[in-house]
PDB file of N, CA and C in Angstrom:
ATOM      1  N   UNK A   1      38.443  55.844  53.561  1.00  0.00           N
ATOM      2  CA  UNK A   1      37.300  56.611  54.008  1.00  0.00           C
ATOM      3  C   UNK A   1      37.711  57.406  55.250  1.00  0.00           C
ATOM      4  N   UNK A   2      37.581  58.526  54.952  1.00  0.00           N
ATOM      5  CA  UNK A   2      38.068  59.637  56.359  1.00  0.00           C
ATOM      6  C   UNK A   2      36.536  59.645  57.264  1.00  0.00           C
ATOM      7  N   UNK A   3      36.209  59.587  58.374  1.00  0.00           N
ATOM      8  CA  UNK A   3      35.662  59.377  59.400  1.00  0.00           C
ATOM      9  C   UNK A   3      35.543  60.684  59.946  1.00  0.00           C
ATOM     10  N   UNK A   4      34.248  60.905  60.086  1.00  0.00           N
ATOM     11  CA  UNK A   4      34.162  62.489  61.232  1.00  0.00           C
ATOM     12  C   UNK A   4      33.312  62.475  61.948  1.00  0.00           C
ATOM     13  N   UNK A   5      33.459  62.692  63.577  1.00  0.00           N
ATOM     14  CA  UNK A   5      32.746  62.883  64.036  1.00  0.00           C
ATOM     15  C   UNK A   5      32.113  64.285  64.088  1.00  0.00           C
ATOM     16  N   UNK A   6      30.370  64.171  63.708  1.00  0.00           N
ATOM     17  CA  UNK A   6      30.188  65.724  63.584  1.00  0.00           C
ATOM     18  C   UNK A   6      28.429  64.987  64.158  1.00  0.00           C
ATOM     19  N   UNK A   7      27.602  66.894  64.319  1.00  0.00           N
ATOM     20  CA  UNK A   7      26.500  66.231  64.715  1.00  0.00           C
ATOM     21  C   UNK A   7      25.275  66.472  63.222  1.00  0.00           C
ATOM     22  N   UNK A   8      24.133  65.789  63.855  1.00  0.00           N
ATOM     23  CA  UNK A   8      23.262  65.711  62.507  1.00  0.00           C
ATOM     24  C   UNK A   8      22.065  66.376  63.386  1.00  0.00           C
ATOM     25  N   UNK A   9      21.538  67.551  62.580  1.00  0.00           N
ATOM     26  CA  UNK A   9      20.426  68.312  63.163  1.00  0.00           C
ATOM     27  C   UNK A   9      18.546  67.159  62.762  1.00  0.00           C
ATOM     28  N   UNK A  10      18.298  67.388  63.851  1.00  0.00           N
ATOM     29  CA  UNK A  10      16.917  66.786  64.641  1.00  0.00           C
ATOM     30  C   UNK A  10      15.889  67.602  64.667  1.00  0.00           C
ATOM     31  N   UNK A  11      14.694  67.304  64.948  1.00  0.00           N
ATOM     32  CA  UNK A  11      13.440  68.153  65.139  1.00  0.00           C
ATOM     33  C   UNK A  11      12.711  68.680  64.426  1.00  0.00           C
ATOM     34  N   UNK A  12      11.830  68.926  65.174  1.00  0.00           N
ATOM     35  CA  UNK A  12      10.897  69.871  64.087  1.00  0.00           C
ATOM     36  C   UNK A  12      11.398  71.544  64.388  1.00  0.00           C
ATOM     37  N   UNK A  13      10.469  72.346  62.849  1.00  0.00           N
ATOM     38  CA  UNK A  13      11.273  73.768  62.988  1.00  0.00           C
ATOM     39  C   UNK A  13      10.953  74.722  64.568  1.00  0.00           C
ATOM     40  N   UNK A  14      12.278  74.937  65.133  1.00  0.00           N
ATOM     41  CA  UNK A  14      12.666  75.499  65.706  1.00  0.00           C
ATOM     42  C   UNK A  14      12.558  75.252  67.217  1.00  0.00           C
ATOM     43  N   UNK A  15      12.476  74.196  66.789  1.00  0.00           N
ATOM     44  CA  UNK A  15      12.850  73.180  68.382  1.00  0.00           C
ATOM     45  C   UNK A  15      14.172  71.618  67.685  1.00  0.00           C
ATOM     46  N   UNK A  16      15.054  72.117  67.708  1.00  0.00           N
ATOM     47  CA  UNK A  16      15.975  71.270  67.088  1.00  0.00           C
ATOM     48  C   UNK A  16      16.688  70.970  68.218  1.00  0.00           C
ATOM     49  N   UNK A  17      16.898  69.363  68.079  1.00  0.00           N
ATOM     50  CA  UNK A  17      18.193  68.211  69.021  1.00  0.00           C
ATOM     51  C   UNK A  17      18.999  68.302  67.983  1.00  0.00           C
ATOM     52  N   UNK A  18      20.554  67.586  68.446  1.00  0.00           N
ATOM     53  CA  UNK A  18      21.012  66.732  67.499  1.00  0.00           C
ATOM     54  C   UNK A  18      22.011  65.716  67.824  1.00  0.00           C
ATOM     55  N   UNK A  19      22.059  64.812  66.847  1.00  0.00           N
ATOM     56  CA  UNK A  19      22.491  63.580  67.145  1.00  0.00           C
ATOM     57  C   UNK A  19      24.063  63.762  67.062  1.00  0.00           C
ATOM     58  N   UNK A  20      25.013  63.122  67.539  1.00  0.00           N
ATOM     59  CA  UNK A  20      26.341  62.999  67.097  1.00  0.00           C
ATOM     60  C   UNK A  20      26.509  61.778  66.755  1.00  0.00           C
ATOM     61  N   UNK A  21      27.409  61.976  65.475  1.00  0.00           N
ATOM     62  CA  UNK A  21      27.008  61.185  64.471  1.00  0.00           C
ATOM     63  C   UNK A  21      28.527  60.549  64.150  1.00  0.00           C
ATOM     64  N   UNK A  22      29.027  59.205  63.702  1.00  0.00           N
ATOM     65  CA  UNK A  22      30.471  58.640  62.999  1.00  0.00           C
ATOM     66  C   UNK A  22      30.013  58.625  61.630  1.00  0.00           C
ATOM     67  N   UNK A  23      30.819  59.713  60.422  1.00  0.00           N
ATOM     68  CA  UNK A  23      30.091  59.459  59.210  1.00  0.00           C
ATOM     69  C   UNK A  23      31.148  59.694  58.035  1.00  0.00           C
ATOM     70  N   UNK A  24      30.959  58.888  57.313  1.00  0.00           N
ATOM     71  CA  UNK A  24      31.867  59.110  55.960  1.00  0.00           C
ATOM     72  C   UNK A  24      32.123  60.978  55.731  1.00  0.00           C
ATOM     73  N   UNK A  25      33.441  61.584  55.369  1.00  0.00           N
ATOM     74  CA  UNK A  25      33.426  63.245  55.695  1.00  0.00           C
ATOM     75  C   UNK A  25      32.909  63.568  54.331  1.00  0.00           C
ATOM     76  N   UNK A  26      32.973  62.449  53.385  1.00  0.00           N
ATOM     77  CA  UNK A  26      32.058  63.283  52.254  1.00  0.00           C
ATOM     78  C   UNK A  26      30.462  63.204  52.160  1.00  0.00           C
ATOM     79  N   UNK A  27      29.647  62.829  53.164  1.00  0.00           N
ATOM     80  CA  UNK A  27      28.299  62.644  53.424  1.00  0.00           C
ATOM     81  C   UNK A  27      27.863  64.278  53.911  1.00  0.00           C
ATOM     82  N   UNK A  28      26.736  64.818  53.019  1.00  0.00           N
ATOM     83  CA  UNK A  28      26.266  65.450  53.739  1.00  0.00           C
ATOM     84  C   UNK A  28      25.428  65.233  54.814  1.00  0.00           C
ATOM     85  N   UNK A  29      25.149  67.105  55.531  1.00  0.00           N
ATOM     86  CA  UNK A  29      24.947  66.779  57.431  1.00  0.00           C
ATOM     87  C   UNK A  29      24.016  66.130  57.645  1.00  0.00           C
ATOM     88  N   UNK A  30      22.859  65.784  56.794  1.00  0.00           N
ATOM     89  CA  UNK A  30      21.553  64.815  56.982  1.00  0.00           C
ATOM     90  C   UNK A  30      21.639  63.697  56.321  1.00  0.00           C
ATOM     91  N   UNK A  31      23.084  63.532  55.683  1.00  0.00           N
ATOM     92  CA  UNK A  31      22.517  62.420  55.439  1.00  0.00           C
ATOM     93  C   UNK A  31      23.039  60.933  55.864  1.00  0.00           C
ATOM     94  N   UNK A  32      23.304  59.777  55.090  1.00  0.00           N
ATOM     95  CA  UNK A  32      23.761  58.810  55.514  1.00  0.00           C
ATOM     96  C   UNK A  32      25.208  58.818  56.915  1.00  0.00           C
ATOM     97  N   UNK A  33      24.705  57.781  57.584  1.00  0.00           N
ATOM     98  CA  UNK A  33      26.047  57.945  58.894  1.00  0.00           C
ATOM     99  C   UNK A  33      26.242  56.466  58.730  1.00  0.00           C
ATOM    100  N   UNK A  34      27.340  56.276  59.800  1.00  0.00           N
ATOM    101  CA  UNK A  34      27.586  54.721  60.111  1.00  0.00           C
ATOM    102  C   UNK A  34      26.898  54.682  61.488  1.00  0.00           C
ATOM    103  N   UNK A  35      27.301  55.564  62.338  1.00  0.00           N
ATOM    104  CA  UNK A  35      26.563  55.125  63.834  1.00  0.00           C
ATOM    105  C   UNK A  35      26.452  56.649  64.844  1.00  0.00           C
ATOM    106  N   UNK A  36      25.245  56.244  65.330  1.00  0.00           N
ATOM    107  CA  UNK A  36      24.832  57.066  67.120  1.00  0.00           C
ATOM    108  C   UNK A  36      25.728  57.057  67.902  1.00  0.00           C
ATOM    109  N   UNK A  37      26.465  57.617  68.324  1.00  0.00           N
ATOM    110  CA  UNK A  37      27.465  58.415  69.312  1.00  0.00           C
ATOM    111  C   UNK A  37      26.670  58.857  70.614  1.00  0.00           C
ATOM    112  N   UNK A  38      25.382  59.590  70.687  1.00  0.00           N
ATOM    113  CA  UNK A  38      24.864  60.294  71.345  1.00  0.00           C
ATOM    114  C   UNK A  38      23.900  61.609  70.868  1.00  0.00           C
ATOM    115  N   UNK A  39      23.018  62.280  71.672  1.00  0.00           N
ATOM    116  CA  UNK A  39      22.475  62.851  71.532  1.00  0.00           C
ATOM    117  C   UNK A  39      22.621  64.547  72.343  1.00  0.00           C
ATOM    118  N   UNK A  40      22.643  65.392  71.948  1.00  0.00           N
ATOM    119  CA  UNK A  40      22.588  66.753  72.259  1.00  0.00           C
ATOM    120  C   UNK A  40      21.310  67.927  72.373  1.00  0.00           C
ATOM    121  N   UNK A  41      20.875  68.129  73.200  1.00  0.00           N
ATOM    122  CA  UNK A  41      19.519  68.820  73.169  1.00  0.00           C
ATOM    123  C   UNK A  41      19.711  70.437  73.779  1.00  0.00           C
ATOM    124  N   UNK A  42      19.907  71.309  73.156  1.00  0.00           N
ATOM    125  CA  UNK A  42      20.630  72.772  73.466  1.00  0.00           C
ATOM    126  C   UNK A  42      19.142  73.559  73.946  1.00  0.00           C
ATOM    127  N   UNK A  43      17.700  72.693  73.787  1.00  0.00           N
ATOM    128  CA  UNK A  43      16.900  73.775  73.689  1.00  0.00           C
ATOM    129  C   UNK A  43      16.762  73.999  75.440  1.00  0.00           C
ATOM    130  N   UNK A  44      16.401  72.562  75.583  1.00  0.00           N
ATOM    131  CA  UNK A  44      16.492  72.545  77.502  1.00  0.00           C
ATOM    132  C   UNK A  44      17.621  73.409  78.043  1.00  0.00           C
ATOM    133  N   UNK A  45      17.211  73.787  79.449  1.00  0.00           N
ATOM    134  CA  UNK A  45      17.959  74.463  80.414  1.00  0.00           C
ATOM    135  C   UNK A  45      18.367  73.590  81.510  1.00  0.00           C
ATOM    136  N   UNK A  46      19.566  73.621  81.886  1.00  0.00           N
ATOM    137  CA  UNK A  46      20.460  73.438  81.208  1.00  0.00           C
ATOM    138  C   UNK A  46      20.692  72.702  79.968  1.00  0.00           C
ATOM    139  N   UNK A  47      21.391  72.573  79.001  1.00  0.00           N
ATOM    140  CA  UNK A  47      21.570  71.868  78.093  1.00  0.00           C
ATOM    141  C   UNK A  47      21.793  70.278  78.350  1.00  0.00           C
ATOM    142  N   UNK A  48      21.207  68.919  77.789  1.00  0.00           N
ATOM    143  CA  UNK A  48      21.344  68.169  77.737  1.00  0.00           C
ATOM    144  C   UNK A  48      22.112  67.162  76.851  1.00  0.00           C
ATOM    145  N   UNK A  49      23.482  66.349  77.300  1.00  0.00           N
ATOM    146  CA  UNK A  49      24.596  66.230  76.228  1.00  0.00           C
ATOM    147  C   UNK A  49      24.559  64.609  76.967  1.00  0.00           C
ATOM    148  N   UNK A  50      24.363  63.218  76.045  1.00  0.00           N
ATOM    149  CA  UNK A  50      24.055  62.199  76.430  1.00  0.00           C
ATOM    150  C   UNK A  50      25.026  61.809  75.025  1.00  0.00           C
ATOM    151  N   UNK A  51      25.978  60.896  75.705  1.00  0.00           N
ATOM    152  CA  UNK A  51      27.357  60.278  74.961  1.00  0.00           C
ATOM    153  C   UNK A  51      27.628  58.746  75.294  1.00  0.00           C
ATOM    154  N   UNK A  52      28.023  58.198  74.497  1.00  0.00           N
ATOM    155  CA  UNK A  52      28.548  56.992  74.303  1.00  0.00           C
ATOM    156  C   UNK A  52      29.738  56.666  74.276  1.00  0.00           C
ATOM    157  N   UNK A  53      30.260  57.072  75.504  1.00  0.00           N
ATOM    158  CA  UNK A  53      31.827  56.941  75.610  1.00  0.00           C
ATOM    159  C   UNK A  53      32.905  55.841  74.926  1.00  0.00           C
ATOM    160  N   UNK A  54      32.501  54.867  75.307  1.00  0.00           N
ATOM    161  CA  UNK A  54      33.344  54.112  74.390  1.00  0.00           C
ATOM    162  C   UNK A  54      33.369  53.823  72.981  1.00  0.00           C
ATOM    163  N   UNK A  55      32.059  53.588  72.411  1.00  0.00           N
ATOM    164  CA  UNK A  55      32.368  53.995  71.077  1.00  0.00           C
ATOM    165  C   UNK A  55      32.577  55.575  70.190  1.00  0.00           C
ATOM    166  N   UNK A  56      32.555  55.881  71.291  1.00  0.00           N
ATOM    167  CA  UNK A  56      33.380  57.661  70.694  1.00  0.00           C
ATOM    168  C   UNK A  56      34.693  57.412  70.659  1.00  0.00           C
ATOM    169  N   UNK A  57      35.682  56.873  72.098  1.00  0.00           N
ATOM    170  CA  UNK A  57      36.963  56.505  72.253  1.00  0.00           C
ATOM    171  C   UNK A  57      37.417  55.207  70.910  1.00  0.00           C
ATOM    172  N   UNK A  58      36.203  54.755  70.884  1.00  0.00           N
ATOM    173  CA  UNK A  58      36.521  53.511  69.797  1.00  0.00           C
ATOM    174  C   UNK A  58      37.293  54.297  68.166  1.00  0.00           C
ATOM    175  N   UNK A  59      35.937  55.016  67.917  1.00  0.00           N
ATOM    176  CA  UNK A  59      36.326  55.767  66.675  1.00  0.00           C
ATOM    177  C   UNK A  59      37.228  57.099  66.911  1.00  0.00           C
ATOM    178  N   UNK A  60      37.941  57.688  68.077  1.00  0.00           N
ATOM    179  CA  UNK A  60      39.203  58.138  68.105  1.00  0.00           C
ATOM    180  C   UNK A  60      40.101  57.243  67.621  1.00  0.00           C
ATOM    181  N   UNK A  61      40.240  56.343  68.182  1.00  0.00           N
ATOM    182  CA  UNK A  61      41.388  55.364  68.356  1.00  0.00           C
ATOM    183  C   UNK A  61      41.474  55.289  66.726  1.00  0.00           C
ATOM    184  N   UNK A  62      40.220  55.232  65.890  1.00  0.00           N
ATOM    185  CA  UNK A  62      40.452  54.840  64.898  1.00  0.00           C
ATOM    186  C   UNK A  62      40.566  55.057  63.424  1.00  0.00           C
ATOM    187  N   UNK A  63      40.871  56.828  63.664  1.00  0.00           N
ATOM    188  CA  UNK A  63      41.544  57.951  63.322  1.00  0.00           C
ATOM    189  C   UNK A  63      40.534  58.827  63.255  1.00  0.00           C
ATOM    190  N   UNK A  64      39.731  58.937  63.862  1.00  0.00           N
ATOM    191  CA  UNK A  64      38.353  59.933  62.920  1.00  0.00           C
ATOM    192  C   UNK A  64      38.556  61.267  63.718  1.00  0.00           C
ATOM    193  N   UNK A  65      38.451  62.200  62.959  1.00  0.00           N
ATOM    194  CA  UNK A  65      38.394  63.775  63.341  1.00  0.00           C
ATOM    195  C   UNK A  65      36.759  63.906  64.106  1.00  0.00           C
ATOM    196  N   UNK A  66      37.020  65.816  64.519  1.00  0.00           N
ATOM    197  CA  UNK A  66      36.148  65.655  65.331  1.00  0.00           C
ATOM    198  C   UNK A  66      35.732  67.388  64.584  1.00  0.00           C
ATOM    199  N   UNK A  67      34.481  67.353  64.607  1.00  0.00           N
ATOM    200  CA  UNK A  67      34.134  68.726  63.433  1.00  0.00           C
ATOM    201  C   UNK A  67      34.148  69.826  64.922  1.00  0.00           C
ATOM    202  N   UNK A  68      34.192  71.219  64.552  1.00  0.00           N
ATOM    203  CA  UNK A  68      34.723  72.231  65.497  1.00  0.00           C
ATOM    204  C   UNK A  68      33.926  72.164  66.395  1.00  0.00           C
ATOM    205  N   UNK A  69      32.007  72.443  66.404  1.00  0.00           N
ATOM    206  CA  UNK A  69      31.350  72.227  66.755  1.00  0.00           C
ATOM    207  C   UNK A  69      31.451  70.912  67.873  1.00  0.00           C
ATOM    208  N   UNK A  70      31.819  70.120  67.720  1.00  0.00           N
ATOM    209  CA  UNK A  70      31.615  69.098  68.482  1.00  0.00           C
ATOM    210  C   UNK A  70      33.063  69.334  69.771  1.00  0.00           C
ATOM    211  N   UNK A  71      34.045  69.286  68.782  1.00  0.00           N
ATOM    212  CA  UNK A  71      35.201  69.530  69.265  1.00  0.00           C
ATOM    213  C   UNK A  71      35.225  70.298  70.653  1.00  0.00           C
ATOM    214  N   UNK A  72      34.319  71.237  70.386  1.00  0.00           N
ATOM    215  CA  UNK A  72      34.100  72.424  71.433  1.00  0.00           C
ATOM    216  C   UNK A  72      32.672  71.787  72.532  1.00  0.00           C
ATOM    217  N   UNK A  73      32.086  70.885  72.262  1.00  0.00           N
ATOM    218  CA  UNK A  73      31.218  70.237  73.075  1.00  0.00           C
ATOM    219  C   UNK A  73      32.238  69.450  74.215  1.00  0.00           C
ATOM    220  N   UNK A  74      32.946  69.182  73.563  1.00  0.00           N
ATOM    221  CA  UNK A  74      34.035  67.687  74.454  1.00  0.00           C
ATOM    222  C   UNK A  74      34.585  68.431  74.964  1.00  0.00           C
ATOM    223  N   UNK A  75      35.217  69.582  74.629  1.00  0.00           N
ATOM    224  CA  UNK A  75      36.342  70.449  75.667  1.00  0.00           C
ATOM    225  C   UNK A  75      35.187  70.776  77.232  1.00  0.00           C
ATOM    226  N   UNK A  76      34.094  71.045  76.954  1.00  0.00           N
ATOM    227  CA  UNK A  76      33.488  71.711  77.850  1.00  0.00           C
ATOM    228  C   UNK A  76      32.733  70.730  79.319  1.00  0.00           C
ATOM    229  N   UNK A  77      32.525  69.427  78.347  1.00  0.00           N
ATOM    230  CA  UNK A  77      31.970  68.300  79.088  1.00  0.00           C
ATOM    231  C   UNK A  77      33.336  67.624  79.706  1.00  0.00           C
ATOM    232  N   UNK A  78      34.364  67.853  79.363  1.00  0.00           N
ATOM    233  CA  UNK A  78      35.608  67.128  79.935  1.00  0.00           C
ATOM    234  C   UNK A  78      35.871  65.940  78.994  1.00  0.00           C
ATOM    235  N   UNK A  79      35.181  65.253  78.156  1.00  0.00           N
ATOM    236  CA  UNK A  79      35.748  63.891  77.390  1.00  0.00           C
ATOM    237  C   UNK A  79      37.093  64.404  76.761  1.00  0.00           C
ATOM    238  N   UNK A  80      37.240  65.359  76.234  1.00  0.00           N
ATOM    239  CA  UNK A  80      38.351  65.527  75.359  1.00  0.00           C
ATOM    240  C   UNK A  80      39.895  65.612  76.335  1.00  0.00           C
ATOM    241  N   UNK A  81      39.737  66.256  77.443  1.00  0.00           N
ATOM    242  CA  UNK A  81      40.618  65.896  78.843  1.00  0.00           C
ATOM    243  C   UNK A  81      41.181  64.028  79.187  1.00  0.00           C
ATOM    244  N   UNK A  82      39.998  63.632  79.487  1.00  0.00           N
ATOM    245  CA  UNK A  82      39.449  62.399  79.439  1.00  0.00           C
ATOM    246  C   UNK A  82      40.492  61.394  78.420  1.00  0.00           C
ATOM    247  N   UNK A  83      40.151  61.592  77.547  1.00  0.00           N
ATOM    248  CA  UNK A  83      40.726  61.024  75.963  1.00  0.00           C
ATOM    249  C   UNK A  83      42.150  61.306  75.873  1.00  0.00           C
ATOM    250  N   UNK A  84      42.750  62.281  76.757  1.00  0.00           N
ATOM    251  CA  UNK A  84      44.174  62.873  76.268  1.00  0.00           C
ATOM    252  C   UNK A  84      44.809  62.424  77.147  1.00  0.00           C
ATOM    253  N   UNK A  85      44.445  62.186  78.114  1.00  0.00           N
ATOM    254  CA  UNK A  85      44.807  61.210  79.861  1.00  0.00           C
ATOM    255  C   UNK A  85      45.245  60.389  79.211  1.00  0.00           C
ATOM    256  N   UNK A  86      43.898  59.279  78.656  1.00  0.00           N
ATOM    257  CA  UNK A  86      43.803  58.162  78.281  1.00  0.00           C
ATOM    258  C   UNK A  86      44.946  57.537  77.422  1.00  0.00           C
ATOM    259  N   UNK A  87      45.322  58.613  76.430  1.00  0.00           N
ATOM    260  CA  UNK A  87      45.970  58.501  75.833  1.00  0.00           C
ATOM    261  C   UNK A  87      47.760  58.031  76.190  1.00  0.00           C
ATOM    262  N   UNK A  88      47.754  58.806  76.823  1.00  0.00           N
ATOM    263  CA  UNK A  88      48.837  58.931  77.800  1.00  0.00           C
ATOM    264  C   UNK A  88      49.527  57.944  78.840  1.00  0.00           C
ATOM    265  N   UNK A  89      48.336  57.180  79.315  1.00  0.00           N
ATOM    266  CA  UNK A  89      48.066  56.103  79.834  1.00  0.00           C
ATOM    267  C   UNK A  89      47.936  56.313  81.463  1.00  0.00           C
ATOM    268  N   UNK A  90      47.666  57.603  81.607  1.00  0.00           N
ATOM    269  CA  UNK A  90      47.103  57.735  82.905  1.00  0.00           C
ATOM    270  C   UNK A  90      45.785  57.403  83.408  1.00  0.00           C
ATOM    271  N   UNK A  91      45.876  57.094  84.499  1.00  0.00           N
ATOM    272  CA  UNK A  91      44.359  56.965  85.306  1.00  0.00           C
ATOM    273  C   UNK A  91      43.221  57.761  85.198  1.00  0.00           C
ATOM    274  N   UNK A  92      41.970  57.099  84.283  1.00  0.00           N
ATOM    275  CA  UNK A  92      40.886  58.325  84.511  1.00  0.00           C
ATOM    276  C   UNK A  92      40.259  57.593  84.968  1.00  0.00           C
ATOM    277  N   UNK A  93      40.014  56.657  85.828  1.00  0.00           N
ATOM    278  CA  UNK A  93      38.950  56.062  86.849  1.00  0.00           C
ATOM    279  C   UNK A  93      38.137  57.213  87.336  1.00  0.00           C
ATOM    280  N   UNK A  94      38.342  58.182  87.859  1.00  0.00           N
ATOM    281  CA  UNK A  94      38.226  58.972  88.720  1.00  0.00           C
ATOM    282  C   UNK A  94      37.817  60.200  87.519  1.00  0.00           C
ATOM    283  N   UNK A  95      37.671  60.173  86.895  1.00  0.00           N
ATOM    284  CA  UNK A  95      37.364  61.199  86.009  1.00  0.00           C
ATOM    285  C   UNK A  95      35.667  61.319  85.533  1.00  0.00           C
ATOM    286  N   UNK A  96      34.987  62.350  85.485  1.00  0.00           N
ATOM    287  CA  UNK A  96      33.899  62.130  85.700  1.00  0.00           C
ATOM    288  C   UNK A  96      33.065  63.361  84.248  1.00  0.00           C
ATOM    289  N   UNK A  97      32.657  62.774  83.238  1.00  0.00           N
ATOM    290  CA  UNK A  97      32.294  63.143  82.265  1.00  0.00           C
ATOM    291  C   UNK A  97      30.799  64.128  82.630  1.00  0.00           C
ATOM    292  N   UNK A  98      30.385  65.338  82.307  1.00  0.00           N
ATOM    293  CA  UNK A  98      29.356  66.024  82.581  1.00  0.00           C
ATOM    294  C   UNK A  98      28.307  65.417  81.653  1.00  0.00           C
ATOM    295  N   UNK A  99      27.102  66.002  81.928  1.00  0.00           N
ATOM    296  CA  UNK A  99      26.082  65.575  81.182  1.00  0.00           C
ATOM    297  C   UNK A  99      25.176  66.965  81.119  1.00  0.00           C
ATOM    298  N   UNK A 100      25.799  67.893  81.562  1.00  0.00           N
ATOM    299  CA  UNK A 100      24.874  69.225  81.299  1.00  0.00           C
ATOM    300  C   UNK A 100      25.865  70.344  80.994  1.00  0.00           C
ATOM    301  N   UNK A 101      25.137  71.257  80.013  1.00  0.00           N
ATOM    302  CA  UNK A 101      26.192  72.053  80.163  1.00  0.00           C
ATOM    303  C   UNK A 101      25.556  73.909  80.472  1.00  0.00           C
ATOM    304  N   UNK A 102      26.230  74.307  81.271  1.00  0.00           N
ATOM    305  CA  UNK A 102      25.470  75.590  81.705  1.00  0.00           C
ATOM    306  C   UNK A 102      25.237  76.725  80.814  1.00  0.00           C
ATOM    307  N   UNK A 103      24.410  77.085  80.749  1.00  0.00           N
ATOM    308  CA  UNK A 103      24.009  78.227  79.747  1.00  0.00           C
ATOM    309  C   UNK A 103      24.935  79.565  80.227  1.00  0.00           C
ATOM    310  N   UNK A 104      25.556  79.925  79.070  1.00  0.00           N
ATOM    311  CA  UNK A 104      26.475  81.380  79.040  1.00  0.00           C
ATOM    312  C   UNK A 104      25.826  82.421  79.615  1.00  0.00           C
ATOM    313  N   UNK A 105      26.687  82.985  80.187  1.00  0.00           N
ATOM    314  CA  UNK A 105      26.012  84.937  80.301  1.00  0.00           C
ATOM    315  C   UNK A 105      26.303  85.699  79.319  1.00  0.00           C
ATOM    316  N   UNK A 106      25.593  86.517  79.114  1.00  0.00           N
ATOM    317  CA  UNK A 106      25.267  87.216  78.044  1.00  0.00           C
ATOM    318  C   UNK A 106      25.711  88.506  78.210  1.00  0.00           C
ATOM    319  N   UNK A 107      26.695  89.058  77.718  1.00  0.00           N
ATOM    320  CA  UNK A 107      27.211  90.027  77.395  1.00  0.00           C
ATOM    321  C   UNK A 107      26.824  91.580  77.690  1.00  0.00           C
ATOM    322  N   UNK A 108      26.978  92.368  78.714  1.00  0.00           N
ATOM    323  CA  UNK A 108      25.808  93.695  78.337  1.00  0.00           C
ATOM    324  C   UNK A 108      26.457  94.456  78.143  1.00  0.00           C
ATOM    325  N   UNK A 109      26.396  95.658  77.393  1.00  0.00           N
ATOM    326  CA  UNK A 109      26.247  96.715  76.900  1.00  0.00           C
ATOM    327  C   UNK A 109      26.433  97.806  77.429  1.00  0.00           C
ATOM    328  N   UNK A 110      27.494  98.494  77.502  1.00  0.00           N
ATOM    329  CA  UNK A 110      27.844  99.631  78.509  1.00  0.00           C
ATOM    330  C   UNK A 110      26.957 100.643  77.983  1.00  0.00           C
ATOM    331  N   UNK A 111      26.299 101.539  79.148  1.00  0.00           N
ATOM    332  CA  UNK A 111      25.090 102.270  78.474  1.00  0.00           C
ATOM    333  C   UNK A 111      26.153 103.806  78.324  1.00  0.00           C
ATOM    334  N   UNK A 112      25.484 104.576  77.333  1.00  0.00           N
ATOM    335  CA  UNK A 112      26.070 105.312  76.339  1.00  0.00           C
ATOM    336  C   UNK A 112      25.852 106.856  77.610  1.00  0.00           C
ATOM    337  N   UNK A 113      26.707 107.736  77.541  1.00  0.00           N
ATOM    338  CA  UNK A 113      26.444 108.683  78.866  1.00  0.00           C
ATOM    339  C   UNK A 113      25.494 109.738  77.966  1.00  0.00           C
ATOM    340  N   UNK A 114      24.935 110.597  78.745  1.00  0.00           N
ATOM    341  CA  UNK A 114      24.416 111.807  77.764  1.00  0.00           C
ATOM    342  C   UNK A 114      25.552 112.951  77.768  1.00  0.00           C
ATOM    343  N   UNK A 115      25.322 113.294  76.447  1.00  0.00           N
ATOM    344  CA  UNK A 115      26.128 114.736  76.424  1.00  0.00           C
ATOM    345  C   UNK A 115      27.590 114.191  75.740  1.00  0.00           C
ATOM    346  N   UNK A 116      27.739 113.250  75.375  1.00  0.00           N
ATOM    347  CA  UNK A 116      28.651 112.677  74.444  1.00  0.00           C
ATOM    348  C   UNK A 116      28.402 111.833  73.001  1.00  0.00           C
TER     349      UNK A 116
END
């Protein structure tokens, strides 16, 4: 059984959480899991990202992939830093996992000149 960590969408329409989820990789995204990892809430400002560190590190250890989406949650909160230390067998005492993550700026639009 290949193992993935990925998340499972929450809520009612158009106010959606979602859970991160340890789940068989042939399960679809709603459905059956083995276990709660944590929870993700993108609608709040800042974003709210609530993890279960050790049994996340548990099911690394214990080969499970990590879907892109998520993948890109951990780079940003620092666990995936964290995990690669760990790995290594350096000290992350001192290492300090986020729990929010800041909302992007948004891109603008160079305004168009007249007469071109």
């Amino acid at each position: 059984m290949a193992v993935t960590i990925r998340m499972r969408r929450m809520g009612s329409k158009k106010r959606p959480f979602f859970r991160l989820i340890a789940t068989d990789s042939r399960m679809p995204r709603d459905g059956r899991f083995i276990e709660v990892l944590g929870h993700y809430s993108p609608i709040e400002k800042p974003a709210k990202l609530d993890l279960q560190e050790e049994r996340i590190y548990y099911w690394l250890k214990q080969g499970a992939t990590l879907s892109d989406t998520v993948n890109s949650l951990f780079r940003e909160v620092g666990l995936w830093g964290k995990w690669n230390k760990s790995k290594k067998g350096e000290d992350i005492s001192g290492i300090a996992v986020k729990t929010e993550i800041k909302e992007r700026t948004k891109k603008k639009k160079p305004k168009a000149k007249k007469g071109e």
